[in-house]
Protein backbone atom coordinates (compact mmCIF):
# COMPACT_ATOMS: atom_id res chain seq x y z
CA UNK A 1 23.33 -333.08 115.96
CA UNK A 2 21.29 -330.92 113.03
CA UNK A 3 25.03 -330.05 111.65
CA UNK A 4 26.00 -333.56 111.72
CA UNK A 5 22.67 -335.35 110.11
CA UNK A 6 23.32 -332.61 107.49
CA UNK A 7 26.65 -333.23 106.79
CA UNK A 8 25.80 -337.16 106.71
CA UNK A 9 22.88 -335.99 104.10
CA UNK A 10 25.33 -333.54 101.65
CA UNK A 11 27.79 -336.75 102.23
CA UNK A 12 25.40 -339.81 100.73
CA UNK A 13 24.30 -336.66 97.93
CA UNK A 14 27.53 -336.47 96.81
CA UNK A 15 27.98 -340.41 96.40
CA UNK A 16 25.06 -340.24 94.60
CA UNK A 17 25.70 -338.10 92.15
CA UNK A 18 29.52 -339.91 91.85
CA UNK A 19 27.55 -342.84 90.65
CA UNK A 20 25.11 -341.08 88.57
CA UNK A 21 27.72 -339.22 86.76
CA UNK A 22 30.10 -342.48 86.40
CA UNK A 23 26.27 -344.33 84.78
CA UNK A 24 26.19 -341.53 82.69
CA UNK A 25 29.91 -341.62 81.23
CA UNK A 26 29.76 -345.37 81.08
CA UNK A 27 26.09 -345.99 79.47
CA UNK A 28 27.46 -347.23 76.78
CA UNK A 29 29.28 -349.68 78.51
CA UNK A 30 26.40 -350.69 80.66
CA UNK A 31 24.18 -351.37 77.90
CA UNK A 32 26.66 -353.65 76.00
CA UNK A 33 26.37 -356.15 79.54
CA UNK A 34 22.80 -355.58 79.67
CA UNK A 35 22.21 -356.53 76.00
CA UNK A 36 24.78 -359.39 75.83
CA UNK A 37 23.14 -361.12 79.29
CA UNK A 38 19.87 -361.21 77.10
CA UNK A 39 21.31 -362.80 73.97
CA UNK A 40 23.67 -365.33 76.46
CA UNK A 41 19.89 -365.92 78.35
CA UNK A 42 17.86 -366.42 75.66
CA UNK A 43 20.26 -368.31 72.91
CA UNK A 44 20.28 -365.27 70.27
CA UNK A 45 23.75 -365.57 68.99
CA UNK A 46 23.05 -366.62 65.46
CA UNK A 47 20.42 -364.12 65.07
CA UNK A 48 22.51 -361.32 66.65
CA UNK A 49 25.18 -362.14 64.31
CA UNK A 50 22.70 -362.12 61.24
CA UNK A 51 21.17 -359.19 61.77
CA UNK A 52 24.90 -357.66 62.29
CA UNK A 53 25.99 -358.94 59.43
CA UNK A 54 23.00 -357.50 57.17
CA UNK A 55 24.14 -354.50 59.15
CA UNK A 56 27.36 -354.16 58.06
CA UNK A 57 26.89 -354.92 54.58
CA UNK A 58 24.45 -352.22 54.48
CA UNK A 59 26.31 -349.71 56.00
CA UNK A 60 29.37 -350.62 53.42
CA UNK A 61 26.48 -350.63 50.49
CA UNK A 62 25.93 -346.99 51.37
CA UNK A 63 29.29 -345.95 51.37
CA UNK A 64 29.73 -347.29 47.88
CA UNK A 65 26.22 -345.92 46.81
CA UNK A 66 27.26 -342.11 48.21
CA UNK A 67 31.14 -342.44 46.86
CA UNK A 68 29.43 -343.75 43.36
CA UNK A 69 26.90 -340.96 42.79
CA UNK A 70 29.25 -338.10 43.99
CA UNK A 71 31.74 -339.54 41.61
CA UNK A 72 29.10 -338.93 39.10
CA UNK A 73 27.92 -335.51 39.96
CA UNK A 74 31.68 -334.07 40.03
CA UNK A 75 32.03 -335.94 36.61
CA UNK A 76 29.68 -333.32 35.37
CA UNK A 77 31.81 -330.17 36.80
CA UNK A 78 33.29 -328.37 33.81
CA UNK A 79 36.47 -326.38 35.50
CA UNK A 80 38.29 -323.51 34.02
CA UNK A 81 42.04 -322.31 34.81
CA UNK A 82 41.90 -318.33 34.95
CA UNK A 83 45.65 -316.87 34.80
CA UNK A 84 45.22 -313.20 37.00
CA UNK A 85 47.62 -310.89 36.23
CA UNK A 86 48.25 -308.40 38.51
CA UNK A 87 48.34 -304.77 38.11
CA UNK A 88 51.58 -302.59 37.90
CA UNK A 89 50.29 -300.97 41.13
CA UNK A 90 49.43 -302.77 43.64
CA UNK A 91 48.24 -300.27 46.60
CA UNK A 92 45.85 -302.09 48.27
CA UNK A 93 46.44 -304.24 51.71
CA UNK A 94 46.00 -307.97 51.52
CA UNK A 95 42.55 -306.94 52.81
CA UNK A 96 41.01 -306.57 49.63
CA UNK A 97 42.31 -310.50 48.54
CA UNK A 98 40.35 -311.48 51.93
CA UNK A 99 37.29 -309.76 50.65
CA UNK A 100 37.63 -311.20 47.16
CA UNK A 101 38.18 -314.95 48.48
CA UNK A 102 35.35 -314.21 51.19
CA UNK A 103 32.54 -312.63 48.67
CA UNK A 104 34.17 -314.83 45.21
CA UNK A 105 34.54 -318.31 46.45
CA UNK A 106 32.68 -319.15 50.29
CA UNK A 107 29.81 -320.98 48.21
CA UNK A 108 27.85 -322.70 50.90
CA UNK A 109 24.35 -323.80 51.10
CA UNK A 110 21.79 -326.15 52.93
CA UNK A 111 21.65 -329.10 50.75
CA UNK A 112 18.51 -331.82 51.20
CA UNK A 113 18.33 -335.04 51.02
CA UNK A 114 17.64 -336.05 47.28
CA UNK A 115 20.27 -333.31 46.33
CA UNK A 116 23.30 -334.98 48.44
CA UNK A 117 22.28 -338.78 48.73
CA UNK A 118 20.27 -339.42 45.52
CA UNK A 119 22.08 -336.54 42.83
CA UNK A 120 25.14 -336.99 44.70
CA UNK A 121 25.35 -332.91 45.10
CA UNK A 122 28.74 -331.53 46.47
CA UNK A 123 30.03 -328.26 47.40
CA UNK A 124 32.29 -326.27 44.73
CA UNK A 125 36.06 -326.45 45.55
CA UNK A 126 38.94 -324.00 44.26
CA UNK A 127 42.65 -323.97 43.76
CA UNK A 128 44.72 -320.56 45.00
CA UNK A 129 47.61 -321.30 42.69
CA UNK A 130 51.03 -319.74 42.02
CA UNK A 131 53.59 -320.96 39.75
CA UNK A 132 56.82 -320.26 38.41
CA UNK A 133 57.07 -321.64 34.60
CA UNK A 134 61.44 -321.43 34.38
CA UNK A 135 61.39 -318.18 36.43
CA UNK A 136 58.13 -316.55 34.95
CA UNK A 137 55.70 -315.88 37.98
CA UNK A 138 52.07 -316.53 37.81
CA UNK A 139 48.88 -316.54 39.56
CA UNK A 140 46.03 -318.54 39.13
CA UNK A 141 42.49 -319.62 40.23
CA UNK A 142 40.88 -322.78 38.85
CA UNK A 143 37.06 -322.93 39.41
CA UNK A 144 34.37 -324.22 38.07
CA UNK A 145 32.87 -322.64 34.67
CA UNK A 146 29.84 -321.52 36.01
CA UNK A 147 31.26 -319.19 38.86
CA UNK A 148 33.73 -317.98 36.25
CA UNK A 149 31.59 -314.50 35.69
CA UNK A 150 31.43 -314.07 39.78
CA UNK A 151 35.28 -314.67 39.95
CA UNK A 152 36.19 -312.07 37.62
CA UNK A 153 33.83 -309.27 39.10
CA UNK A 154 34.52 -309.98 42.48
CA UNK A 155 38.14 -309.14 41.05
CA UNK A 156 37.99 -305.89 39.26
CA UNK A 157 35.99 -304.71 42.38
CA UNK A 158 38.98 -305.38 44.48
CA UNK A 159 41.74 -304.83 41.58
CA UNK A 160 40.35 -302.64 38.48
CA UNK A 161 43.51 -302.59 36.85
CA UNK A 162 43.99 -306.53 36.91
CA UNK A 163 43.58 -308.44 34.10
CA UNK A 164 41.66 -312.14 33.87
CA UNK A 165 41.87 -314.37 31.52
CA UNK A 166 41.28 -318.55 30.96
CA UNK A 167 43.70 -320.21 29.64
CA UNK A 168 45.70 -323.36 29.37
CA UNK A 169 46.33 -325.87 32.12
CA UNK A 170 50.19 -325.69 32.84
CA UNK A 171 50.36 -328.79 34.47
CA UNK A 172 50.19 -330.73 30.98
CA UNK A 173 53.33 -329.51 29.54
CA UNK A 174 54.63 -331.99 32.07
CA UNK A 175 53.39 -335.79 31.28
CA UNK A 176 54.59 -337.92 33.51
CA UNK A 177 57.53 -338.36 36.08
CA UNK A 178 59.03 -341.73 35.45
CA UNK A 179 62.68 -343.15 34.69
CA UNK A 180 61.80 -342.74 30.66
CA UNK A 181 60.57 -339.45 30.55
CA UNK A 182 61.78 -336.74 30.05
CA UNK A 183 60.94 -335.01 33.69
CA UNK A 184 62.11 -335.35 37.19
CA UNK A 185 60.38 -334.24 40.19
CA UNK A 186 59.27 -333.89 43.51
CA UNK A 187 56.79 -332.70 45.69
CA UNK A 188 54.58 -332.61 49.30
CA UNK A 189 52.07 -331.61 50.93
CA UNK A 190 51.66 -329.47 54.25
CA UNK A 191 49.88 -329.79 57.32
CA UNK A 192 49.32 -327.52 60.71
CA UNK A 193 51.60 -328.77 63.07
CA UNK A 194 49.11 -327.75 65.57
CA UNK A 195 45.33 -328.20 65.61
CA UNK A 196 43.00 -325.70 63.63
CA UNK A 197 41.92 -323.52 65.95
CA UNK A 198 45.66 -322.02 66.23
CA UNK A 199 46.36 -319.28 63.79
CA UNK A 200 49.22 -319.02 61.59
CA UNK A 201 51.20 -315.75 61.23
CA UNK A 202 48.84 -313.59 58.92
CA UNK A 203 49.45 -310.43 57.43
CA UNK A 204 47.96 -308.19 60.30
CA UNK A 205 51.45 -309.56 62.26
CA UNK A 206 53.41 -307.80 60.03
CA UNK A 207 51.46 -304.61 60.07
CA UNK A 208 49.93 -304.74 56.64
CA UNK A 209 46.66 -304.13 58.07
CA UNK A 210 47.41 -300.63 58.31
CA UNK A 211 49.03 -299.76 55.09
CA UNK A 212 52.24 -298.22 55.42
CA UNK A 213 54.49 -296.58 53.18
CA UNK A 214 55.53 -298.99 50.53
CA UNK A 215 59.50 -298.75 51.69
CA UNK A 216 58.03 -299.75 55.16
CA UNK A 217 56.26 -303.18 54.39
CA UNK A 218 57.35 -306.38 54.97
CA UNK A 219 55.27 -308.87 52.60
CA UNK A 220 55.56 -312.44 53.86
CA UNK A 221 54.91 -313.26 50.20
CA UNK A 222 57.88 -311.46 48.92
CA UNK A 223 60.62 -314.71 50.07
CA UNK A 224 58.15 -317.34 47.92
CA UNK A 225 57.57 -314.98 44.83
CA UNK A 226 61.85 -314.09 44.68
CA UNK A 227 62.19 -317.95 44.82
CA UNK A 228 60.06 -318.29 42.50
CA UNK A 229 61.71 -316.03 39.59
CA UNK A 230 64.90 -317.24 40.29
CA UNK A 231 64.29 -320.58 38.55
CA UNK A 232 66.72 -321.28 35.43
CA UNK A 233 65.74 -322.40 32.01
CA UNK A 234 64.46 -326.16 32.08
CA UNK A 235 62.73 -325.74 35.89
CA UNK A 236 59.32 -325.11 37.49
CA UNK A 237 57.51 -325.03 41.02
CA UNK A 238 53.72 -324.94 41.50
CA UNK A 239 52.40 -324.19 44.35
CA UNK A 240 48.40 -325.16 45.05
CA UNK A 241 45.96 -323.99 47.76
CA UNK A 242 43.00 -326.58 47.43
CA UNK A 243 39.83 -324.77 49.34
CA UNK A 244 36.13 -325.55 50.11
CA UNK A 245 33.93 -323.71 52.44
CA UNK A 246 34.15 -325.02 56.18
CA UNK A 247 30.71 -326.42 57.37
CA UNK A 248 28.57 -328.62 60.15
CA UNK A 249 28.94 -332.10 59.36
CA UNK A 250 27.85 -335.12 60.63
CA UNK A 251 30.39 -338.32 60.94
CA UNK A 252 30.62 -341.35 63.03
CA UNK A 253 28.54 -342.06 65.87
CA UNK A 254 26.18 -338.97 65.12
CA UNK A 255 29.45 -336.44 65.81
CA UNK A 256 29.47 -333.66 64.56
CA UNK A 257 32.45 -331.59 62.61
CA UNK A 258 31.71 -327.81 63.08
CA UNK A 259 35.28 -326.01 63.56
CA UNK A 260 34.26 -322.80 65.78
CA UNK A 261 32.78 -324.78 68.07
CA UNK A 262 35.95 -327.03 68.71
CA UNK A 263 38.03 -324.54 68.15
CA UNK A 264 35.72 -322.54 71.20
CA UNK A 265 36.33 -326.09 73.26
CA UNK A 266 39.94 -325.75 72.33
CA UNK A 267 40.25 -322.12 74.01
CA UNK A 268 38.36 -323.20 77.46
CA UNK A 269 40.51 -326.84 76.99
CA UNK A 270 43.79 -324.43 76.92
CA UNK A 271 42.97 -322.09 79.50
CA UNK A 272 42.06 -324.64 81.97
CA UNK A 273 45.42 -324.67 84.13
CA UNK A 274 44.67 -320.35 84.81
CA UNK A 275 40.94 -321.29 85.84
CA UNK A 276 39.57 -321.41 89.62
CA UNK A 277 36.44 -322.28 90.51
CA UNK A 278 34.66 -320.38 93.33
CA UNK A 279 31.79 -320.11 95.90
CA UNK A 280 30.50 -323.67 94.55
CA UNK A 281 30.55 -323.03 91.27
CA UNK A 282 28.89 -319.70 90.49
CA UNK A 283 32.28 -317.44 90.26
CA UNK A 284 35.07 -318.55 87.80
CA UNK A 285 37.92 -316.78 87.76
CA UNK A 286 40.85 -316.77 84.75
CA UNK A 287 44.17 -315.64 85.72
CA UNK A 288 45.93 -315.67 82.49
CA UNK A 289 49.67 -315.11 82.21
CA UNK A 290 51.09 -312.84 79.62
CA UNK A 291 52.69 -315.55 77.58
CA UNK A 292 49.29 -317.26 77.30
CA UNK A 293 47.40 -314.13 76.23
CA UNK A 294 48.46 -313.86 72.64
CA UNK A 295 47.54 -317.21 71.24
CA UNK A 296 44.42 -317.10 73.06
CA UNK A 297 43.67 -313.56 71.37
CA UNK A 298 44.77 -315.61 68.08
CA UNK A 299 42.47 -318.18 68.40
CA UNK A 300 39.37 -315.75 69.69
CA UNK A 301 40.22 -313.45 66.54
CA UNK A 302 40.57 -316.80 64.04
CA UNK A 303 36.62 -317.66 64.48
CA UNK A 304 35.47 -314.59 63.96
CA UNK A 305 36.11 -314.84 60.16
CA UNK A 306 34.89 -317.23 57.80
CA UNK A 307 36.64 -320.72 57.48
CA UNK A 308 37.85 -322.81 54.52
CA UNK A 309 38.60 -326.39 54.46
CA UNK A 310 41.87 -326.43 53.00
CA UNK A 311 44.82 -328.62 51.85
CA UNK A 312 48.41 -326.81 50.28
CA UNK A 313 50.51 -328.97 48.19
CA UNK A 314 53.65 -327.79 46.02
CA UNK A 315 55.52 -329.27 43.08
CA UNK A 316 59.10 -328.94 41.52
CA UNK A 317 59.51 -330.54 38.49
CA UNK A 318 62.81 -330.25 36.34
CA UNK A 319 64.07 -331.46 32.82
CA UNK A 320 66.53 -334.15 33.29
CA UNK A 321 69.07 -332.73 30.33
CA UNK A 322 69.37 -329.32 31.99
CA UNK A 323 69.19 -329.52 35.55
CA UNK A 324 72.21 -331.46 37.43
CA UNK A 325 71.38 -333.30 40.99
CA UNK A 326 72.88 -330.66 43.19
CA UNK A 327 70.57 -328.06 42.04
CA UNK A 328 67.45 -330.26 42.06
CA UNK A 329 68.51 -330.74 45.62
CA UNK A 330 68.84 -326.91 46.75
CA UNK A 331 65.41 -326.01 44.87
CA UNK A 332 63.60 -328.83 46.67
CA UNK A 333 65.43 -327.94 49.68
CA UNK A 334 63.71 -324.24 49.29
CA UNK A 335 60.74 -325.17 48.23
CA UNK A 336 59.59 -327.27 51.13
CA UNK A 337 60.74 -324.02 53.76
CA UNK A 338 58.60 -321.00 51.59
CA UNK A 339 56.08 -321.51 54.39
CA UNK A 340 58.77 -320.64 57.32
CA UNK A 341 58.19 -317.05 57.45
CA UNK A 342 54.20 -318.06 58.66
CA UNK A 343 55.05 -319.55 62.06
CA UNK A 344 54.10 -318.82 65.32
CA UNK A 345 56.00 -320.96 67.87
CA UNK A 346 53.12 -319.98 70.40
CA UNK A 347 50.36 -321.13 68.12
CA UNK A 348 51.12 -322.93 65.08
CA UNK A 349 53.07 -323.04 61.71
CA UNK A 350 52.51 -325.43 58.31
CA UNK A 351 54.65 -328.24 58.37
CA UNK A 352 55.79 -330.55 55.56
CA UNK A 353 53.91 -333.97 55.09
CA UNK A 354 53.36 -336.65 52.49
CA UNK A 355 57.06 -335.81 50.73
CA UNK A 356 57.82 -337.84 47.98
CA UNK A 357 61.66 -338.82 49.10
CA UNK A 358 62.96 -341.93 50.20
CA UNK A 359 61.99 -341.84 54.05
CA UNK A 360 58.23 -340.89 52.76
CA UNK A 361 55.37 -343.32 54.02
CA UNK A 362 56.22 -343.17 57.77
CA UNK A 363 59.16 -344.78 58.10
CA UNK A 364 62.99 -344.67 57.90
CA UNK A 365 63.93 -348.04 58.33
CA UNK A 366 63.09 -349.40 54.77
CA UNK A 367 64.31 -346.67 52.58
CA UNK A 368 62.43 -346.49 49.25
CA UNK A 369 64.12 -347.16 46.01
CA UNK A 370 64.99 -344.06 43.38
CA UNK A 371 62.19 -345.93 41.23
CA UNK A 372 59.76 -345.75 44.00
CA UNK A 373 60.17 -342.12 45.00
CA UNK A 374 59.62 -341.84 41.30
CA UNK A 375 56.38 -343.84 42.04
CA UNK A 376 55.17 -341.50 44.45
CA UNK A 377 56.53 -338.17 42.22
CA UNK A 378 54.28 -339.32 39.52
CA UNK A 379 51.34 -339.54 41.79
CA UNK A 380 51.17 -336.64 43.06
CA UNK A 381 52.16 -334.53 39.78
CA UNK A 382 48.64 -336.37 39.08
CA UNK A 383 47.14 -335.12 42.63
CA UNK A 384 48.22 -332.09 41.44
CA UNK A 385 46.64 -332.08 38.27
CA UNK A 386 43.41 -332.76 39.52
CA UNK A 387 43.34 -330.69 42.43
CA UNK A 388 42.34 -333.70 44.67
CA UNK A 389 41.96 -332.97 48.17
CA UNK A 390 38.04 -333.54 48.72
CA UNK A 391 36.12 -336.31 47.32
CA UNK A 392 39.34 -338.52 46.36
CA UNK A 393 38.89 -341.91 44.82
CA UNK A 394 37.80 -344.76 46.51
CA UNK A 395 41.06 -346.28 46.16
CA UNK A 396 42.73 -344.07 48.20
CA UNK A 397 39.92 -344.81 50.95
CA UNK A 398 40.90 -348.56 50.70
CA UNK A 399 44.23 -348.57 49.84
CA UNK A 400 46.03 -345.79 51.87
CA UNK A 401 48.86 -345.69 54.77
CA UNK A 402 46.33 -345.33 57.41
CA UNK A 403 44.94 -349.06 56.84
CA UNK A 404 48.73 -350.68 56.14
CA UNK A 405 50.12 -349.66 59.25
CA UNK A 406 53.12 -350.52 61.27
CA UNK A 407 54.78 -354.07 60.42
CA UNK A 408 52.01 -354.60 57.62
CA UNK A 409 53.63 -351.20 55.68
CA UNK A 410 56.80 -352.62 56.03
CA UNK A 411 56.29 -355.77 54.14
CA UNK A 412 53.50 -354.41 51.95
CA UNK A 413 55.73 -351.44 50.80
CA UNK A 414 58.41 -353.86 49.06
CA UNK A 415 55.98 -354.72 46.71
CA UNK A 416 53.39 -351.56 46.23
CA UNK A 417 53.25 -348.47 48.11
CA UNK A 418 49.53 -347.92 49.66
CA UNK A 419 48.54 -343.98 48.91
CA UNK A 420 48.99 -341.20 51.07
CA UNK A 421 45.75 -339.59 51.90
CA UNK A 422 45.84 -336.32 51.86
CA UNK A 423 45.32 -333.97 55.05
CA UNK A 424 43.05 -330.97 55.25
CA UNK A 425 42.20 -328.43 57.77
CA UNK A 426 40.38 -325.43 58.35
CA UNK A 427 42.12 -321.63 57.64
CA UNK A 428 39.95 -318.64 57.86
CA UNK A 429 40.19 -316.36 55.37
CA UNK A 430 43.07 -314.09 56.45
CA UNK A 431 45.15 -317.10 56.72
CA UNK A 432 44.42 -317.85 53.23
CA UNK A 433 45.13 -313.27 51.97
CA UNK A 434 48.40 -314.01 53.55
CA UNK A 435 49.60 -317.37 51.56
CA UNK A 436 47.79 -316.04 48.13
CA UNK A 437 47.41 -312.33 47.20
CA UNK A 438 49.40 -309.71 44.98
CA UNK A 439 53.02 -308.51 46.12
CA UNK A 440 53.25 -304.63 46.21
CA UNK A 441 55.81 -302.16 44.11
CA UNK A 442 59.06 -302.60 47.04
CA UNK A 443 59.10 -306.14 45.42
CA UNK A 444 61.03 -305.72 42.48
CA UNK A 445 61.01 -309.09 40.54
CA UNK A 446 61.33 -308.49 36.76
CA UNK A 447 59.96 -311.77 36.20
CA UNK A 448 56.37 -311.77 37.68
CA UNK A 449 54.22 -310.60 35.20
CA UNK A 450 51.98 -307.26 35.76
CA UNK A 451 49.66 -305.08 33.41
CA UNK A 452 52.55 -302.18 32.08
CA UNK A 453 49.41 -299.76 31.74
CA UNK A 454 46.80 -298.45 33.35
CA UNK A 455 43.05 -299.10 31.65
CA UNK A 456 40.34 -296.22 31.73
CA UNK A 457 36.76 -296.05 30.96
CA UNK A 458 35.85 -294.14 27.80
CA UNK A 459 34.58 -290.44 28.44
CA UNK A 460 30.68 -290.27 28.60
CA UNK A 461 30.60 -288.02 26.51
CA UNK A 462 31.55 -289.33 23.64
CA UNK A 463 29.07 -289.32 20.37
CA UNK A 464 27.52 -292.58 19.29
């Protein structure tokens, strides 16, 4: 009798808590019926409304006010392009690039009120670039002027023999990319075909961790700087790594963005199936198969270094007079796969997005014209230019694929094509060493330019 009137009791507990739980899932649900019964009771429609209105408009206000005074404050940002150039001997691991970009450019600090939503304050962004100018090889780093001394020591602490040195932008020997010009082109953008919290292939993969012999390594960068100095006379490809340190924010409906903690979610998310619960609740065991084990170990080992927000776009441009189709198809062709050598089918790879080609904007059906490919060539040699992943202009908030979607892009697209935001995502910055950092001595490519000599300091002794 005792057993049963317990049972009854855990019984009516656990409806209880059923309907407690299902209140607290759906409380935003019930309050919606509790505060429309009131405005239905009491005749508050046209107030409601009003004071939704005013609501709105505020809220859009504020947008424009924060878009308006950002615009301002990155108005005021002086940048400078600084060409590195490598020295002859390069001994080091891609280690030392991950302590430059980690120490050099992970500028991130608590910023108040006045600072972001009355000076409009924003955090520095840089561009990991390297370019082929008709087969010469060349690295870069565009930053803003006043981190310019920090860039440069952070360098020769990691690379003595290097050399750094501002110069021109490259991008402006090409003016635009339209039927009278004198340039052809094409480009895109990549994404992570899987979310953030899966790692790419990095360098420690392919054992450069633990630097062996030089006849021994095997440099994913090697395959993207040999394409690179193989360009003819008349050609180029750029290649742009857009970065800004990952960091807490807040977005819609008080959620907030913070990319080890989702990426932590993402870990218990994927290991769910291998999980068993025990003795109600207070034992959990994980059996975890062997195929599961090494992305998990990839994701555990991603949040333990510091993040960037980053976006990757590349360019090929081409004079019209010296390069004939069939070749500007081939170099686009292997430009868009230098990222190949990067996957992991178990985790996650960088996939191509946002190409400007005739099935570009999402669909197949309505094939773009050669002058609107041309259209969307030309805007992203300009994306390019300006480095524009973060803080874009506000027309590509209004105007972009993601609010002319489905039928509505069909029919809009005949007439103007809406922009392509641009994606970003978060890399840590070992994912970032492996895409950008110096090739060693095996890679023999005559074209990419080193320092021939090696610089000393002057003896000490020396008389004044």
């Amino acid at each position: 009798m005792a057993e049963a009137k317990k049972g009854k009791e855990k019984e009516d507990g656990g409806v209880v808590a059923d309907i407690v739980k299902f209140i607290k899932e759906q409380w935003l649900l019930f309050l919606i019926l509790i505060l429309g019964f009131f405005i239905w009771f009491y005749d508050l429609e046209i107030g409601i409304l009003a004071l939704a209105g005013t609501i709105f408009l505020g809220w859009v206000a504020w947008k424009f006010w924060v878009h308006y005074i950002q615009q301002d404050f990155i108005s005021g940002i002086d940048f400078v392009l600084l060409e590195i150039i490598p020295p002859r001997e390069v001994l080091r691991s891609p280690k030392a690039m991950e302590l430059f970009i980690t120490n050099a450019l992970y500028h991130w600090s608590m910023k108040g009120g006045k600072e972001q939503y009355w000076q409009g304050a924003v955090w520095f962004w840089f561009s990991l670039e390297l370019v082929s100018i008709e087969g010469q090889v060349h690295f870069y780093l565009r930053t803003p002027t006043r981190l310019r001394s920090l860039i440069e020591t952070q360098m020769y602490a990691q690379y003595p023999q290097a050399q750094v040195k501002a110069v021109e932008d490259y991008t402006l020997a090409v003016d635009e990319i339209t039927p009278e010009s004198a340039w052809t082109g094409w480009g895109c953008e990549f994404a992570l075909k899987n979310k953030e919290a899966y790692p790419i292939k990095t360098y420690v993969d392919f054992g450069l961790d633990k630097d062996p012999k030089e006849e021994y390594k095997v440099d994913p960068i090697s395959p993207v700087v040999e394409f690179f100095g193989s360009l003819q006379k008349g050609e180029q490809a750029w290649m742009q790594i857009v970065i800004t340190p990952s960091k807490k924010e807040y977005g819609t409906w008080f959620k907030k963005h913070d990319w080890v903690a989702e990426a932590q979610k993402e870990v218990f998310r994927y290991l769910a199936p291998y999980t068993a619960v025990k003795d109600e609740g207070q034992r959990i065991e994980v059996r975890v198969p062997d195929f599961v084990k090494k992305p998990v170990e990839g994701m555990s080992a991603k949040i333990t270094k510091l993040g960037f927000d980053t976006g990757i776009r590349v360019m090929y441009v081409a004079k019209k007079e010296l390069i004939d189709p069939a070749h500007f198809t081939n170099s686009r062709k292997s430009l868009r796969l230098i990222f190949r050598q990067y996957a992991r089918p178990d985790s996650n790879e960088l996939t191509r997005i946002n190409s400007a080609q005739p099935d570009a904007l999402n669909t197949s059906f309505f094939m773009l014209s050669p002058k609107q490919v041309m259209i969307l060539a030309n805007r992203m040699l300009h994306e390019y230019r300006e480095r524009s992943f973060f803080h874009l202009p506000m027309r590509h908030h209004l105007f972009n694929v993601h609010v002319f979607k489905g039928p509505l892009l069909m029919i809009v697209k005949q007439f103007w094509l809406p922009y392509v935001h641009p994606e970003t995502y978060v890399l840590n910055v070992e994912e970032l060493a492996t895409l950008w950092h110096f090739p060693g001595q095996i890679l023999k490519v005559p074209t990419l330019e080193r320092i021939e000599s090696k610089e000393a300091s002057p003896p000490t002794n020396l008389p004044i």
